[in-house]
C-alpha atoms as a PDB file:
ATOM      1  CA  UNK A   1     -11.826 -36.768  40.255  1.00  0.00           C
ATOM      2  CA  UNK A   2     -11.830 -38.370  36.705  1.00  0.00           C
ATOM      3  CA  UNK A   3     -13.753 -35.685  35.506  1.00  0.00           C
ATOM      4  CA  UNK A   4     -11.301 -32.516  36.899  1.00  0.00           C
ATOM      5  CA  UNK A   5      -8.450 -34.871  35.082  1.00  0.00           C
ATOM      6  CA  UNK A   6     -10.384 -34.989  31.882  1.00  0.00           C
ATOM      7  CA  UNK A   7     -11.143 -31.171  32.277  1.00  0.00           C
ATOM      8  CA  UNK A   8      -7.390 -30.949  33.065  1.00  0.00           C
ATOM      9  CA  UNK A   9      -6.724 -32.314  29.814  1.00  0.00           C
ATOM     10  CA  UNK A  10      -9.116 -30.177  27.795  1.00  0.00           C
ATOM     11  CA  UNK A  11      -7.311 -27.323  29.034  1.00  0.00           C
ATOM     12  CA  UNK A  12      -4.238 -27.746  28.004  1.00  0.00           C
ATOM     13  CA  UNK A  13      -4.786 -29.349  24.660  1.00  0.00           C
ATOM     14  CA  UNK A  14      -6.831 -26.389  23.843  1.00  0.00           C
ATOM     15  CA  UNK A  15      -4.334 -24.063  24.957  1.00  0.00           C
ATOM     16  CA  UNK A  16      -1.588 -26.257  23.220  1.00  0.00           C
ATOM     17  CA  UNK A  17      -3.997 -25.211  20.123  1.00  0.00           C
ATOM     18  CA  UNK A  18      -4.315 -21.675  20.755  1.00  0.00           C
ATOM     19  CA  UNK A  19      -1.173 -20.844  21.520  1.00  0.00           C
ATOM     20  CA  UNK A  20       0.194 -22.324  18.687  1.00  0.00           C
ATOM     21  CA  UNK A  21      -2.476 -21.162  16.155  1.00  0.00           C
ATOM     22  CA  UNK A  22      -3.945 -18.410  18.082  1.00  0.00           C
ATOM     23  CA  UNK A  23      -7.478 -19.658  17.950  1.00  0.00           C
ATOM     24  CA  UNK A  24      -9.344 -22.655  19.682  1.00  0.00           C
ATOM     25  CA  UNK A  25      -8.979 -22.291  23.427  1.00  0.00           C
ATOM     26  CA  UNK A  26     -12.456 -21.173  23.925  1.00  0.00           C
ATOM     27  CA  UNK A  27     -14.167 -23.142  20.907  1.00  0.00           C
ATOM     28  CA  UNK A  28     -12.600 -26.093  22.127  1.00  0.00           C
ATOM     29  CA  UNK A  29     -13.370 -25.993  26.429  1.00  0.00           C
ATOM     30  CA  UNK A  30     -16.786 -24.871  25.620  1.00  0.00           C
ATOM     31  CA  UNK A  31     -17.571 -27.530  23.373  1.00  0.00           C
ATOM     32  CA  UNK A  32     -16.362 -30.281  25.516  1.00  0.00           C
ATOM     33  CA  UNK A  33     -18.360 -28.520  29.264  1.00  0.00           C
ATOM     34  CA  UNK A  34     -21.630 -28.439  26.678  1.00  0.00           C
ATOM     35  CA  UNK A  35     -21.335 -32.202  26.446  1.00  0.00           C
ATOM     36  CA  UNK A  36     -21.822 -32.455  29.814  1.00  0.00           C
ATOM     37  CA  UNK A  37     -25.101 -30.736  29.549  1.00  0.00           C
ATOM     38  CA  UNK A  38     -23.840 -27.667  31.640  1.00  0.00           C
ATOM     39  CA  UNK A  39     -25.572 -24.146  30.283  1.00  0.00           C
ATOM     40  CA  UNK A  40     -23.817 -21.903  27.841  1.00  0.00           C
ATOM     41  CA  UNK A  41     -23.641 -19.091  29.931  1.00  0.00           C
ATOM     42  CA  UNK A  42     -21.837 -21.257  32.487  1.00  0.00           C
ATOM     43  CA  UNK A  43     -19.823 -22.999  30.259  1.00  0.00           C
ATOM     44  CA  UNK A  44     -18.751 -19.661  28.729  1.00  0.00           C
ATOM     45  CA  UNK A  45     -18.489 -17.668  32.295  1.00  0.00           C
ATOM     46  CA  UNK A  46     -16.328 -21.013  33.582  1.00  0.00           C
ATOM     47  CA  UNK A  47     -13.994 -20.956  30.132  1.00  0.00           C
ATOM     48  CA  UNK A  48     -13.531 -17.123  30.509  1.00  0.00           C
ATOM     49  CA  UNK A  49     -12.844 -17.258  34.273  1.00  0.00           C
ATOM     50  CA  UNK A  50     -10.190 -19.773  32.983  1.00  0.00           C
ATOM     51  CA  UNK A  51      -8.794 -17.951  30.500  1.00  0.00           C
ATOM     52  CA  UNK A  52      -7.756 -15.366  32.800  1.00  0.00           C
ATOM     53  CA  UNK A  53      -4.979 -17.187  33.873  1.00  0.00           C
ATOM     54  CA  UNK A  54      -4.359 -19.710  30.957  1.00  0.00           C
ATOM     55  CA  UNK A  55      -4.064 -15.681  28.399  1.00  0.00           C
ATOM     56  CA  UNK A  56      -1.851 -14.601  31.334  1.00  0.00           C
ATOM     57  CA  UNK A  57       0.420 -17.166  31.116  1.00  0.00           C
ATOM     58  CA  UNK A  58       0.319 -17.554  27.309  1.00  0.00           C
ATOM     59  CA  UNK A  59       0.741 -13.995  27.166  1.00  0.00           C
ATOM     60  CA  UNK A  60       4.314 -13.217  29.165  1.00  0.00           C
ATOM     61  CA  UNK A  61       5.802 -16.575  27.413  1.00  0.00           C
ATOM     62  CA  UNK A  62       4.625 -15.039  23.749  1.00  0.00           C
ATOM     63  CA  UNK A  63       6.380 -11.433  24.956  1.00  0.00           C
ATOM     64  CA  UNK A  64       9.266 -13.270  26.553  1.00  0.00           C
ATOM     65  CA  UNK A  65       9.850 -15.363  22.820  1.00  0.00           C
ATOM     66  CA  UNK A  66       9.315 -11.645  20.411  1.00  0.00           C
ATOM     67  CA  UNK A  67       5.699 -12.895  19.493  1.00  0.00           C
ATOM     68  CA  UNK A  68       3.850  -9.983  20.010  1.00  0.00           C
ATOM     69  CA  UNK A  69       3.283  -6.279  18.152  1.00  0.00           C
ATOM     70  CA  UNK A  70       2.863  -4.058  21.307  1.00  0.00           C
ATOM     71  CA  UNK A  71       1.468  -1.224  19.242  1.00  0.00           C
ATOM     72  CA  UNK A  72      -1.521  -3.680  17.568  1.00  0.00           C
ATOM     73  CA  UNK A  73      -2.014  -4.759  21.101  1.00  0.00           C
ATOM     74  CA  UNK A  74      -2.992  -2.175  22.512  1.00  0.00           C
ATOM     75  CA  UNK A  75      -5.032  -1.091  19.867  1.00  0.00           C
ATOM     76  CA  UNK A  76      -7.047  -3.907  20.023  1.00  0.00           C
ATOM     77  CA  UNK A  77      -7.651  -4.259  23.920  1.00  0.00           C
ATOM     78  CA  UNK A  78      -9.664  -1.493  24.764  1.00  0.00           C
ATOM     79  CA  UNK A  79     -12.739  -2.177  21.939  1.00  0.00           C
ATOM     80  CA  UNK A  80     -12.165  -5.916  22.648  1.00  0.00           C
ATOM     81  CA  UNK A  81     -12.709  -5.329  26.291  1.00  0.00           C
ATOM     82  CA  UNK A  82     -15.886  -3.277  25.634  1.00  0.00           C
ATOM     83  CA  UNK A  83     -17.038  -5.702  23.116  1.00  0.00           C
ATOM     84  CA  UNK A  84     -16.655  -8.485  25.622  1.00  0.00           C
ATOM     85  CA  UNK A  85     -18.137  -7.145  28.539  1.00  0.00           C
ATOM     86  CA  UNK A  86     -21.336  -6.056  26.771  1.00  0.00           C
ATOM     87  CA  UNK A  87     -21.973  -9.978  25.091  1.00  0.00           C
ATOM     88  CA  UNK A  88     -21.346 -11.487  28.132  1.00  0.00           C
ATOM     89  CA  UNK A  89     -24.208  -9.099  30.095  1.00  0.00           C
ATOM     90  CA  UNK A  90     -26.595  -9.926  27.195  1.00  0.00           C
ATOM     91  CA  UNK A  91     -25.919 -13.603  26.505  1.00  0.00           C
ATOM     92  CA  UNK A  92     -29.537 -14.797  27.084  1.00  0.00           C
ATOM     93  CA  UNK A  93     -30.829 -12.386  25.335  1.00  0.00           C
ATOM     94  CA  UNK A  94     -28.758 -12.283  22.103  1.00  0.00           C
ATOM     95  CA  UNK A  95     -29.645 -13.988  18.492  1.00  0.00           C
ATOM     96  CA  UNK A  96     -26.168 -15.592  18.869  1.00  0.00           C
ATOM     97  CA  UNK A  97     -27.637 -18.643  16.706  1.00  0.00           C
ATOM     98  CA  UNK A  98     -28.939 -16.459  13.762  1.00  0.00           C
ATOM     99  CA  UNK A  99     -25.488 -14.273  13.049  1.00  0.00           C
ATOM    100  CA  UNK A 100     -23.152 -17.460  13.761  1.00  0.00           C
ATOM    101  CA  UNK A 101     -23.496 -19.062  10.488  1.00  0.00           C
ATOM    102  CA  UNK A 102     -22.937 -15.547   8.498  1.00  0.00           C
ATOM    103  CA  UNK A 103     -19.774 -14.810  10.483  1.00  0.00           C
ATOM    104  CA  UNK A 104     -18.651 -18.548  10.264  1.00  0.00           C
ATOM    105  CA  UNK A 105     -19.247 -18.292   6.271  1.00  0.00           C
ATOM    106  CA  UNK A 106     -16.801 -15.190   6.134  1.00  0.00           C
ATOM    107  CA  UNK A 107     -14.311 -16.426   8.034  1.00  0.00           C
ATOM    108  CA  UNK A 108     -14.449 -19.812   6.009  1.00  0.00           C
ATOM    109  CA  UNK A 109     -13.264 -17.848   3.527  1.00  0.00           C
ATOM    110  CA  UNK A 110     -10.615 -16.076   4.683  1.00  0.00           C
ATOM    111  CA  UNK A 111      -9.443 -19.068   6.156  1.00  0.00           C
ATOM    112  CA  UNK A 112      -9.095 -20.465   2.284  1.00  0.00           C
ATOM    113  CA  UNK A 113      -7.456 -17.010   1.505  1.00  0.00           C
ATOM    114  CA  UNK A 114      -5.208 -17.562   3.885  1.00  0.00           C
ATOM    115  CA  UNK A 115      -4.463 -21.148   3.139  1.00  0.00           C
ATOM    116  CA  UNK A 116      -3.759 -20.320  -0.081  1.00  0.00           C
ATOM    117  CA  UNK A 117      -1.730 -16.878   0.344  1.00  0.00           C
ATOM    118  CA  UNK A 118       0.496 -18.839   2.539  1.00  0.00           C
ATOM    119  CA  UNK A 119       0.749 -22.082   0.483  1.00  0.00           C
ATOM    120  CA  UNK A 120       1.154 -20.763  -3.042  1.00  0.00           C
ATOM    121  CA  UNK A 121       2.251 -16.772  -3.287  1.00  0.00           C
ATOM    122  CA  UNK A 122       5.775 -15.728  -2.976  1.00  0.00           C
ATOM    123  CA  UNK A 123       7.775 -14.750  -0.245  1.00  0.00           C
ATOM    124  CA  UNK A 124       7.727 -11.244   0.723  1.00  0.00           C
ATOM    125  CA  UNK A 125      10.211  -9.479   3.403  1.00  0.00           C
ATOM    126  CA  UNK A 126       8.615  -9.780   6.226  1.00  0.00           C
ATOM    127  CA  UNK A 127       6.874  -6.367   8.350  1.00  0.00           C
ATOM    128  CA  UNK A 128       7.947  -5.487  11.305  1.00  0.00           C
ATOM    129  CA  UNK A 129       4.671  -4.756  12.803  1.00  0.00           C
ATOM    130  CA  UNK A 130       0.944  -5.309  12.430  1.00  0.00           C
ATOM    131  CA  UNK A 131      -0.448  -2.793  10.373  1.00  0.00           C
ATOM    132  CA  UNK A 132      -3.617  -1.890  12.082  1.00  0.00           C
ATOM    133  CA  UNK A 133      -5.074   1.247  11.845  1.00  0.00           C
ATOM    134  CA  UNK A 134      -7.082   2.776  15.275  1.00  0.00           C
ATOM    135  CA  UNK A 135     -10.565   2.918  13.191  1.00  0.00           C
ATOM    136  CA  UNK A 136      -9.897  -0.830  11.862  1.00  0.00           C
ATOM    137  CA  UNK A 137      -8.768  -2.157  15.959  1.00  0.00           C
ATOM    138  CA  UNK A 138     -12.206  -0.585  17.263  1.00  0.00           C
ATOM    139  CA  UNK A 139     -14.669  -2.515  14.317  1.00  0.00           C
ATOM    140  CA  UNK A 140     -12.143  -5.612  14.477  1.00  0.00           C
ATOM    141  CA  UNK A 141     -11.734  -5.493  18.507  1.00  0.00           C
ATOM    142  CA  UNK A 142     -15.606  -5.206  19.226  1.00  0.00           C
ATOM    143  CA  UNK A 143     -17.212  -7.586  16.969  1.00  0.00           C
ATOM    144  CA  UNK A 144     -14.519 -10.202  18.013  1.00  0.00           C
ATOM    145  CA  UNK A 145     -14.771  -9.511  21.923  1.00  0.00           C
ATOM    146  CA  UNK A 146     -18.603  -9.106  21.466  1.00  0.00           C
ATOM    147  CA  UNK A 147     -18.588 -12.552  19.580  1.00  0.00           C
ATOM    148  CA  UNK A 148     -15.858 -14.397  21.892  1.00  0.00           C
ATOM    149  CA  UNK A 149     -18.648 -13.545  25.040  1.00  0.00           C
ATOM    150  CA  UNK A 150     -21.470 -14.523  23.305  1.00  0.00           C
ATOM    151  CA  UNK A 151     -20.242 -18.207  21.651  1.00  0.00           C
ATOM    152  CA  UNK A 152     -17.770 -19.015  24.043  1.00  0.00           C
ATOM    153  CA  UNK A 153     -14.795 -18.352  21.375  1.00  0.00           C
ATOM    154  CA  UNK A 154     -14.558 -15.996  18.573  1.00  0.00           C
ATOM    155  CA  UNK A 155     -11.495 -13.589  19.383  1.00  0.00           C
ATOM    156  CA  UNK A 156      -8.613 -15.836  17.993  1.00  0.00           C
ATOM    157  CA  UNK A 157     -10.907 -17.465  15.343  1.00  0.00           C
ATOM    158  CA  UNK A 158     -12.407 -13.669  13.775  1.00  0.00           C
ATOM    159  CA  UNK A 159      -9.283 -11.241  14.691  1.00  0.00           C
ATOM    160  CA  UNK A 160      -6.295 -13.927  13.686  1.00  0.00           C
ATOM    161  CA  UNK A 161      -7.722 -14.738  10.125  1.00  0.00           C
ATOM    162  CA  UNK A 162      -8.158 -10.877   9.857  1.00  0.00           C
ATOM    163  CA  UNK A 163      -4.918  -9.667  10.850  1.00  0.00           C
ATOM    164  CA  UNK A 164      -3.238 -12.766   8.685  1.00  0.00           C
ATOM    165  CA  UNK A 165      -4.804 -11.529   5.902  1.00  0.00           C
ATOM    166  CA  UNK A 166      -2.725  -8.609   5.428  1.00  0.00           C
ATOM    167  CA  UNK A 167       0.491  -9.375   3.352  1.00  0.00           C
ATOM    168  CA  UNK A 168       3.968  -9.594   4.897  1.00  0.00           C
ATOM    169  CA  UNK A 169       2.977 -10.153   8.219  1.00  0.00           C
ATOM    170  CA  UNK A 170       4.324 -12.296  10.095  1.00  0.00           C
ATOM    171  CA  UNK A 171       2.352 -14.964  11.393  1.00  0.00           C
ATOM    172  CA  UNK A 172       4.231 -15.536  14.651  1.00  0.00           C
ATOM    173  CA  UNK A 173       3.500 -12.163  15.409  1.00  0.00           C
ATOM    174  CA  UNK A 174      -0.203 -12.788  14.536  1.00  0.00           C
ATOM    175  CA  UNK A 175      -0.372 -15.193  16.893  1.00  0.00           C
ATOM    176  CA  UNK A 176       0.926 -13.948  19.993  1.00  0.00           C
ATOM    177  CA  UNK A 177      -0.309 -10.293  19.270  1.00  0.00           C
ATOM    178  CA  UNK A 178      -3.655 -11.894  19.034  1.00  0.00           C
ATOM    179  CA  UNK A 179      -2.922 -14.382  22.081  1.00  0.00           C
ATOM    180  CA  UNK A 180      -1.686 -11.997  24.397  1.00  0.00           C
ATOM    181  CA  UNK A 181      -4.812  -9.545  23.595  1.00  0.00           C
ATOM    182  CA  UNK A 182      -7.299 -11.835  24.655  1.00  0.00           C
ATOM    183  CA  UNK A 183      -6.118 -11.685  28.947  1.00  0.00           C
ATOM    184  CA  UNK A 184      -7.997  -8.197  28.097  1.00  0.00           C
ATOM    185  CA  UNK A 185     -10.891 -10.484  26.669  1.00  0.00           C
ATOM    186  CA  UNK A 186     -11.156 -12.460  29.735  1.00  0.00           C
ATOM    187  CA  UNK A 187     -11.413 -10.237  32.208  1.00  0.00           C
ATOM    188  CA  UNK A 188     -13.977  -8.396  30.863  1.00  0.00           C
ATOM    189  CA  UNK A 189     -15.969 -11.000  29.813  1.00  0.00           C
ATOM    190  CA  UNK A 190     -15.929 -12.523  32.966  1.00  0.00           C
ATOM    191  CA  UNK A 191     -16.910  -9.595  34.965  1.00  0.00           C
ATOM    192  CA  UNK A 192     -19.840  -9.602  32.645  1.00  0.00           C
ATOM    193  CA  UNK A 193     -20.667 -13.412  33.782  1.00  0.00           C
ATOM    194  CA  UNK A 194     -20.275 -12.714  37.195  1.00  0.00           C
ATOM    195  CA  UNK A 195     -22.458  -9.697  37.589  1.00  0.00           C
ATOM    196  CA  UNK A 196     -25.092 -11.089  35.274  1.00  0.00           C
ATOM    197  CA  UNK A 197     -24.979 -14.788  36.945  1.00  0.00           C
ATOM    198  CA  UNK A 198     -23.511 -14.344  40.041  1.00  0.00           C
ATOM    199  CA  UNK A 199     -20.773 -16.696  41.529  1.00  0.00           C
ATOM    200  CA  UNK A 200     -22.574 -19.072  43.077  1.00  0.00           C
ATOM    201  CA  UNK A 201     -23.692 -20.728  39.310  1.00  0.00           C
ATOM    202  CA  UNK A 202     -19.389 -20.751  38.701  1.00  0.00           C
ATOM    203  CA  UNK A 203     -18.061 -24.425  39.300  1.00  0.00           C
ATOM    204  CA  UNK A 204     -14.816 -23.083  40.812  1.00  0.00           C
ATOM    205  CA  UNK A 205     -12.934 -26.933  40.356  1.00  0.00           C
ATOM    206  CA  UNK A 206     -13.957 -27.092  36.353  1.00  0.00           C
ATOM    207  CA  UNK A 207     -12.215 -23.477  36.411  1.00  0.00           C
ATOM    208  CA  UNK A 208      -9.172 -24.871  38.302  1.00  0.00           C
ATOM    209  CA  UNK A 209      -9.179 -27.815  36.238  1.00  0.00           C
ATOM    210  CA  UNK A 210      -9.013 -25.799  33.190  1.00  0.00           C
ATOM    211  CA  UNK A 211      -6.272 -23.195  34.537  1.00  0.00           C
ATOM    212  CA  UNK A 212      -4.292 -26.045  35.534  1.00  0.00           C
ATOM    213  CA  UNK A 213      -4.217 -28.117  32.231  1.00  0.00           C
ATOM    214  CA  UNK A 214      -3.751 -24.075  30.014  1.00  0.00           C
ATOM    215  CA  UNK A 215      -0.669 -22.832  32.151  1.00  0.00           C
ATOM    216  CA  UNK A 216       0.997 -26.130  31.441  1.00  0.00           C
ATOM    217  CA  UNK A 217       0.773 -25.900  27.859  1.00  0.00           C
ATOM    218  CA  UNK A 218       1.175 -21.862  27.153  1.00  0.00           C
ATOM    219  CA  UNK A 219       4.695 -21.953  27.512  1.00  0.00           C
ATOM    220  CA  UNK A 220       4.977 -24.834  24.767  1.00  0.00           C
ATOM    221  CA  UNK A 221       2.868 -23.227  22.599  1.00  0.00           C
ATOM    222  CA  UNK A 222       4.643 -19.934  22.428  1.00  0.00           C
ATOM    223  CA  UNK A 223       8.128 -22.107  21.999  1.00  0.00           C
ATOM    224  CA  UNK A 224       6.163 -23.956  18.709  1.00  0.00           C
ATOM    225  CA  UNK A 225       5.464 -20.530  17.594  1.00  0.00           C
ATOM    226  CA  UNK A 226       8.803 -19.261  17.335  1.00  0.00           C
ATOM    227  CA  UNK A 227      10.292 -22.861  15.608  1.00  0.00           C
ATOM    228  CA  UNK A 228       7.878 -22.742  12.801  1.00  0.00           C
ATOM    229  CA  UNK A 229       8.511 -21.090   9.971  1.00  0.00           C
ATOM    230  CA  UNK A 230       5.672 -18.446   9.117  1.00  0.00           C
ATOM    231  CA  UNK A 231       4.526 -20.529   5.715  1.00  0.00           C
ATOM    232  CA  UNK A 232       3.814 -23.259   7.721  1.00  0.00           C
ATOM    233  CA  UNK A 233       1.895 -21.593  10.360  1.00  0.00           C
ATOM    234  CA  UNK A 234      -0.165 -19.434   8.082  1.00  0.00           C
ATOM    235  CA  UNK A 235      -1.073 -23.006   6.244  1.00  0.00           C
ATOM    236  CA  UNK A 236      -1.427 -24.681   9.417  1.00  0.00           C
ATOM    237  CA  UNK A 237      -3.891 -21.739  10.684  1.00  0.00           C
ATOM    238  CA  UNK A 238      -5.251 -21.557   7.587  1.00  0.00           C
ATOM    239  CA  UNK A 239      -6.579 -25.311   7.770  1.00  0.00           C
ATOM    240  CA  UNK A 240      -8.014 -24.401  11.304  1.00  0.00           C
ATOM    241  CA  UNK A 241     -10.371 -21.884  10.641  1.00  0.00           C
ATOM    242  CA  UNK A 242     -11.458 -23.940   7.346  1.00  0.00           C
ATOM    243  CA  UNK A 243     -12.126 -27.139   9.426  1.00  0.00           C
ATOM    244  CA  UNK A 244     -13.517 -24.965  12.643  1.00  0.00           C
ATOM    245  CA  UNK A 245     -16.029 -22.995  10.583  1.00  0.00           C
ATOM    246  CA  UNK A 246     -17.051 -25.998   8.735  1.00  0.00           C
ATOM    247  CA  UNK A 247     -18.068 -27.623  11.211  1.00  0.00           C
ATOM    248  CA  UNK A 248     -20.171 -24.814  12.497  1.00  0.00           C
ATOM    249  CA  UNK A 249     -21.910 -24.330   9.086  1.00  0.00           C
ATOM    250  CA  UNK A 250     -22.290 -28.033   8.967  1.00  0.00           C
ATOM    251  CA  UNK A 251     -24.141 -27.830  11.871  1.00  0.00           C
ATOM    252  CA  UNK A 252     -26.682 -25.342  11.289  1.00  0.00           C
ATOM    253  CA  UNK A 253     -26.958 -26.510   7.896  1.00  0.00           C
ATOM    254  CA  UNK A 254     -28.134 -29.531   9.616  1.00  0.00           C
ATOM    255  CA  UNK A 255     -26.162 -31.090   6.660  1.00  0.00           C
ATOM    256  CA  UNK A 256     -26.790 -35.295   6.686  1.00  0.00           C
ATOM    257  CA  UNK A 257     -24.738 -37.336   8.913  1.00  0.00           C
ATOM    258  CA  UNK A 258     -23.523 -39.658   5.825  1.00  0.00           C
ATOM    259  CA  UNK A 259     -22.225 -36.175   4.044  1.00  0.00           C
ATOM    260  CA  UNK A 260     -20.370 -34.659   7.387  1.00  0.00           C
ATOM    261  CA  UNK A 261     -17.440 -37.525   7.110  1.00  0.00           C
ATOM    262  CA  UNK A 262     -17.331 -36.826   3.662  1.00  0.00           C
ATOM    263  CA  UNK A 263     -16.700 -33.390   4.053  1.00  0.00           C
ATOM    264  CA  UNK A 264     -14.435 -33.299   6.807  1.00  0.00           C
ATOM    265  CA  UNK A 265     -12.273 -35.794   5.044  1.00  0.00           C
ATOM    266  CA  UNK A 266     -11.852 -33.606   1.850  1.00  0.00           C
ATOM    267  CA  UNK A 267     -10.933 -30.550   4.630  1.00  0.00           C
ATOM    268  CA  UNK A 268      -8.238 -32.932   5.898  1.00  0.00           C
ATOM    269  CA  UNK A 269      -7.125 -34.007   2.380  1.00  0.00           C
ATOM    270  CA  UNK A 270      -6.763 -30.856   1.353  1.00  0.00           C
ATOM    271  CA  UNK A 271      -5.306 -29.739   4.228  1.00  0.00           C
ATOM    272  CA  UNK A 272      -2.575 -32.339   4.118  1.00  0.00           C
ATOM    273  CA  UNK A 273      -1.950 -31.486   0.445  1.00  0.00           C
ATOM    274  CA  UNK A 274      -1.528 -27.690   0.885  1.00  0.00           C
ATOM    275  CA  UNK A 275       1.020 -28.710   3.989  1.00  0.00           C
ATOM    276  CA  UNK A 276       2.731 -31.005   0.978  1.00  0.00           C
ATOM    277  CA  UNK A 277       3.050 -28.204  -1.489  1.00  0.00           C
ATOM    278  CA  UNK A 278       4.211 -25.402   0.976  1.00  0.00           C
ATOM    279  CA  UNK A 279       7.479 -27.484   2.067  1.00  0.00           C
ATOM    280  CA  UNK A 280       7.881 -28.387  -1.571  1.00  0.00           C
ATOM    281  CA  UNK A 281       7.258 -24.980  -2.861  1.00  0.00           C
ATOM    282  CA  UNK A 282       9.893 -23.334  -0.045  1.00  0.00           C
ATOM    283  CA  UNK A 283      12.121 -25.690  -0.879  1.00  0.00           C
ATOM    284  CA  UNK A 284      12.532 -24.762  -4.222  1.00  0.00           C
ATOM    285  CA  UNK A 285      12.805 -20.770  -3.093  1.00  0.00           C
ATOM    286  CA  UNK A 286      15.737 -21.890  -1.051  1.00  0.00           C
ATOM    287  CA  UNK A 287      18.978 -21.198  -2.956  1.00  0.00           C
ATOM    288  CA  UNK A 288      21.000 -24.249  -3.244  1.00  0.00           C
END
């Protein structure tokens, strides 16, 4: 019972995350089930199975607040569905380890793009939709479905730095495009678990536990969305994918454990300063 509470809890503080910052819901679950020394194909088959309900529910609270581009939606669904179903029927048999760190690197960048795009540059009128071309949604939706299967996260952390990169979008819309998306992600990726493991290796009450603790939080998250101003989500989201790919370079890097607190206490730093200087630098936009 403790454990299904704790699960419970994991569930909806990672989809407290990723709703608000449209990454984290899988990075975070499958993290905390690996602890417990379950395998990652079951860990990712149980967070997936999860996240059917959890993106379901995050989903129709994001379109019921204006959060989400329909057009780069559906764009991204179908290669994102394709992309997920084909990692998740090749798990054990994929170099996940070996291309990790090279994604991870990329995005780390971004992510200080990002940061910085949203901390320092000027404000520009905001689009009204995502622009996302149909060749762009089938590289971006595959290689972020594929990934998502394979490590147990990857759509929100690859396709929400990428689609935040592009200026005057609006980062609310970002978010719930991208949150909405991944029900696609789910599904598919769990029909790839299921034929390729079989239900009887599912834990049905860490699932449950999961759902319970994600539909509780989705409709908060897609609230936050809408409250924050789009500066200080694309620095808050920003600071997320820094301090999530860090840690996953970190890592494989097999960096020292006396230089890992070090480093993750500049990320915060610097996190906290960028926050600083985006309300200070807004402020001063705003005419008196």
């Amino acid at each position: 019972m403790r454990k299904l509470i704790i699960f419970a809890f994991i569930g909806f503080l990672a989809q407290l995350i990723d709703g608000s910052l449209g990454m984290a819901y899988g990075v975070t679950s499958t993290s905390m089930l690996l602890t417990f020394g379950i395998a990652p194909a079951v860990a990712s088959a149980s967070v997936h199975l999860a996240e059917i309900v959890t993106t379901a529910a995050s989903g129709v609270s994001h379109v019921k607040f204006g959060n989400v581009d329909k057009q780069a939606l559906f764009k991204l669904i179908i290669p994102g569905f394709i992309g997920a179903f084909t990692g998740a029927c090749f798990l054990s048999n994929l170099p996940g380890d070996i291309v990790k760190p090279y994604i991870s690197l990329f995005l780390l960048i971004l992510g200080v793009y990002v940061l910085f795009r949203f901390m320092l540059l000027n404000p520009v009128v905001e689009k009204k939709s995502i622009d996302l071309s149909k060749k762009k949604s089938i590289y971006l939706g595959a290689i972020a479905g594929f990934a998502d299967a394979t490590g147990g996260g990857g759509w929100g952390p690859i396709t929400t730095p990428v689609l935040l990169s592009q200026n005057g979008v609006a980062a609310r819309k970002v978010v719930g495009t991208v949150d909405t998306s991944e029900f696609a992600i789910a599904v598919s990726s769990s029909l790839g678990f299921l034929i390729a493991l079989g239900w009887q290796e599912v834990n049905w009450f860490w699932v449950i536990a999961l759902m319970a603790g994600g539909i509780i939080a989705a409709p908060m998250a897609a609230w936050i969305v809408t409250k924050l101003p789009s500066y200080l989500l694309g620095v808050l989201v920003g600071g997320f994918i820094i301090l999530t790919n860090s840690r996953t370079l970190i890592n494989t890097w097999s960096i020292h454990d006396y230089w890992s607190p070090v480093i993750y206490l500049l990320i915060f730093i610097g996190w906290s300063v960028s926050l600083v200087l985006a309300i200070r630098n807004n402020k001063k936009r705003v005419p008196q």
